[in-house]
Structures are given as C-alpha cells and as structure tokens.
C-alpha atoms as a PDB file:
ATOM      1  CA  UNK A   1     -10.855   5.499  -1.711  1.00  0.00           C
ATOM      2  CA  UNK A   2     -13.140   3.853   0.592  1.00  0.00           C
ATOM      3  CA  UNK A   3     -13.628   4.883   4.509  1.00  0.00           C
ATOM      4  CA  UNK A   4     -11.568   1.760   5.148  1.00  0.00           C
ATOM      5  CA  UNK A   5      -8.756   2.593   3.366  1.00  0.00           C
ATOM      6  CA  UNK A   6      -8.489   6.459   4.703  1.00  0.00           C
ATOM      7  CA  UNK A   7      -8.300   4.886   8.485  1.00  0.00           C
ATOM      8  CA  UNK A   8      -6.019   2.846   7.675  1.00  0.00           C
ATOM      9  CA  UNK A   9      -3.351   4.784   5.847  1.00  0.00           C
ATOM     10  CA  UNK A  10      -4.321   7.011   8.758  1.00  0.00           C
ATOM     11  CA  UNK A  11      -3.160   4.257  11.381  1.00  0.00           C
ATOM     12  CA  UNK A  12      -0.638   2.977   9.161  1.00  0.00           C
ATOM     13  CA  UNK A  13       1.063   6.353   8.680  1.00  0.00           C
ATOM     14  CA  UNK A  14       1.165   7.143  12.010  1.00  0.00           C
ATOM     15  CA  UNK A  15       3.085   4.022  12.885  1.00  0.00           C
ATOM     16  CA  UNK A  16       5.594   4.854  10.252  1.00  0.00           C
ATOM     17  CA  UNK A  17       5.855   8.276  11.575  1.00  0.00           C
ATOM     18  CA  UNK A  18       6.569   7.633  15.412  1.00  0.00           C
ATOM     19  CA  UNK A  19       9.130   4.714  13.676  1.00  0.00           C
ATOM     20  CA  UNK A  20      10.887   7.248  11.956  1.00  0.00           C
ATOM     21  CA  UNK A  21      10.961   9.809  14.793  1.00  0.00           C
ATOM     22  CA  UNK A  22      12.314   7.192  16.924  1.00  0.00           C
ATOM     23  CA  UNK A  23      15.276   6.223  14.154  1.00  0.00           C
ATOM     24  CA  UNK A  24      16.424  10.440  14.365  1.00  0.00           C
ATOM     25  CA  UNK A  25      18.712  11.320  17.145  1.00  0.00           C
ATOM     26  CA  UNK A  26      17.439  13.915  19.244  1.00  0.00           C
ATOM     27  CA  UNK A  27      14.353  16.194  19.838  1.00  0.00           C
ATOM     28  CA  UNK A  28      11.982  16.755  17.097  1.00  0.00           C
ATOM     29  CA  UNK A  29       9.665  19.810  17.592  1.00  0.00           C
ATOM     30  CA  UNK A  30       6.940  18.810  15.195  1.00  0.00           C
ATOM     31  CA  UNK A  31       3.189  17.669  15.997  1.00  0.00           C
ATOM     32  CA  UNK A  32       1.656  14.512  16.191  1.00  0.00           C
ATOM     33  CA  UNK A  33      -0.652  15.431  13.091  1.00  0.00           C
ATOM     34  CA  UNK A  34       2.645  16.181  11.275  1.00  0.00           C
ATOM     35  CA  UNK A  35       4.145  13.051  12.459  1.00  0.00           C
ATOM     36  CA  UNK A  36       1.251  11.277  10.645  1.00  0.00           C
ATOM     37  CA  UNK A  37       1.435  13.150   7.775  1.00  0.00           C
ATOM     38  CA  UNK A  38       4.821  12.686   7.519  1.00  0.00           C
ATOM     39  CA  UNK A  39       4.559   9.181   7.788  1.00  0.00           C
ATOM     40  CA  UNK A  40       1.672   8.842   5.327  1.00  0.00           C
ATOM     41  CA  UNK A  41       4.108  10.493   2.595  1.00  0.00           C
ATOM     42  CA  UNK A  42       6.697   7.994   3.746  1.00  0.00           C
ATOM     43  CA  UNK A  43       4.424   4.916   3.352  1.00  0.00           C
ATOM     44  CA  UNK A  44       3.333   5.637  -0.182  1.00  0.00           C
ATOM     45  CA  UNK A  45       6.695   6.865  -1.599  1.00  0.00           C
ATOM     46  CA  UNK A  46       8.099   3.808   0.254  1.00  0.00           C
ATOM     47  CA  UNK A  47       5.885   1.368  -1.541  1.00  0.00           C
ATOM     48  CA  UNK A  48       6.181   3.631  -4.595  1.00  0.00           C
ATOM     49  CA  UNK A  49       9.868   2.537  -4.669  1.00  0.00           C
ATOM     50  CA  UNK A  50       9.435  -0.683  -3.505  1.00  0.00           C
ATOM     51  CA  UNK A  51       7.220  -1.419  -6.245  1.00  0.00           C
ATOM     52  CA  UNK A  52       9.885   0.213  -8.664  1.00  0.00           C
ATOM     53  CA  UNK A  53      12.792  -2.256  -7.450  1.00  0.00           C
ATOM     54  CA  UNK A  54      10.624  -4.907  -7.483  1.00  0.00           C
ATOM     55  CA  UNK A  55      10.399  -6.061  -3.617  1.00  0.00           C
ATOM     56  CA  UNK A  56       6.673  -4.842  -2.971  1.00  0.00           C
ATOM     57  CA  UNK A  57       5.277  -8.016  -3.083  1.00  0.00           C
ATOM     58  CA  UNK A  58       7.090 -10.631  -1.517  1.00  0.00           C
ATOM     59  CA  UNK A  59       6.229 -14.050   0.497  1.00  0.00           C
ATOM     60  CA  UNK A  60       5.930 -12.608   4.147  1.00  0.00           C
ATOM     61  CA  UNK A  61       6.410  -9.497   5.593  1.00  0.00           C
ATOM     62  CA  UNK A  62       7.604  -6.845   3.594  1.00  0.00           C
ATOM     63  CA  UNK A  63      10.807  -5.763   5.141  1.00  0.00           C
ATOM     64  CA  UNK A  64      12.518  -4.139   2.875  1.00  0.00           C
ATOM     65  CA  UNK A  65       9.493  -1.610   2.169  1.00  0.00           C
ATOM     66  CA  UNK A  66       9.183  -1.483   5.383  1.00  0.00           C
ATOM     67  CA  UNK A  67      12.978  -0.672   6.043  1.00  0.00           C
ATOM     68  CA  UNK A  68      12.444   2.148   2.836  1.00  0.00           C
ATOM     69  CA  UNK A  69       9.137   3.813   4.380  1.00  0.00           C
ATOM     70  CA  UNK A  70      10.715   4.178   7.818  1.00  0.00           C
ATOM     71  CA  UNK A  71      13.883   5.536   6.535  1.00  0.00           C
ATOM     72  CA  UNK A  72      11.744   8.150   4.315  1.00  0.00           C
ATOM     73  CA  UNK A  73      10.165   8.920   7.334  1.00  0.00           C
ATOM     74  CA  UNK A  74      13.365   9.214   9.502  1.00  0.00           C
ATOM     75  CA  UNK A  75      14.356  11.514   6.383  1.00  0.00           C
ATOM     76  CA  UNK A  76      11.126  13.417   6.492  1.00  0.00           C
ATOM     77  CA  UNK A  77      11.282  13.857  10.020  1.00  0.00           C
ATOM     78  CA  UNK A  78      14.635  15.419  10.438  1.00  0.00           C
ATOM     79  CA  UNK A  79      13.976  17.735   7.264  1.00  0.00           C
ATOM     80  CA  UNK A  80      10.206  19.288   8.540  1.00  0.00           C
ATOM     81  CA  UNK A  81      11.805  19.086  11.841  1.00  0.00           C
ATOM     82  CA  UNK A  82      15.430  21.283  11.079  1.00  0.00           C
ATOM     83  CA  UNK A  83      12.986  23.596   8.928  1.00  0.00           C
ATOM     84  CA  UNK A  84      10.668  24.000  12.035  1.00  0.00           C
ATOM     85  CA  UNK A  85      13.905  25.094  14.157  1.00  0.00           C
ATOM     86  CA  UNK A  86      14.874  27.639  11.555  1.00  0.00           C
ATOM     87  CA  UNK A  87      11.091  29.593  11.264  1.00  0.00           C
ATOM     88  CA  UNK A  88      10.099  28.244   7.612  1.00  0.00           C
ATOM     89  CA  UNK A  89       7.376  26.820   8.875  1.00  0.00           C
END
C-alpha cells in the first residue's frame, strides 16, 4: 500500500468513525484513535459487502456503501464502547 493510500484510509476512517459515533445515542467513552480505528474496520467491511451485493460501484456517490460503513461503524461504536463501560478493555 502506498503512503497515499495509508493517509487516506486514515482520513477516510476517521470520517466514518465520528459518523457513526454521531448515529449512537448517548456518550461513548472511547478515544479518538479508537474512533478511527473503528471506522477504518467499518470502511473496508462496508465496501467488503458492498462489493458482495453488488452496489460498490455505481454512477455517483456511493450511498448505499456509504449508508453500510456508517452503520458498521455505529455498530462498532456502541459494541467497543458498552465493552469499555464493563472493564474488558
């Protein structure tokens, strides 16, 4: 992977992660670092499924892999964050 593409799955995945912390109700105790990892795991298991349903590539914006990486993130965020609140991690 080039040092293009690491910065931007780095800026991309940290937009997807504040998105998804904004969809979740409430106050998430997690760090920004998480929030980016987070949403780098959502991004590429968002276009992973994407690409599986067929919709990855599509004339315009991508909204429905968008809609699937922010909801994985939402997901993501609520699960790291509940574990968090609990002492796993």
């Amino acid at each position: 992977m080039t040092p293009e593409g690491i910065i931007s799955a780095i800026i991309i995945g940290a937009i997807i992660g504040i998105l998804g912390r904004l969809v979740v109700r409430g106050r998430q105790r997690i760090s920004a670092l998480l929030t980016v990892v987070v949403g780098i795991v959502a991004a590429l298991v968002g276009t992973w499924l994407a690409s599986l349903i067929g919709v990855q590539n599509t004339n315009g914006v991508d909204w429905i892999e968008l809609l699937l990486q922010v909801g994985l993130a939402a997901v993501f965020v609520a699960a790291v964050s509940g574990r968090r609140r609990r002492g796993v991690l």
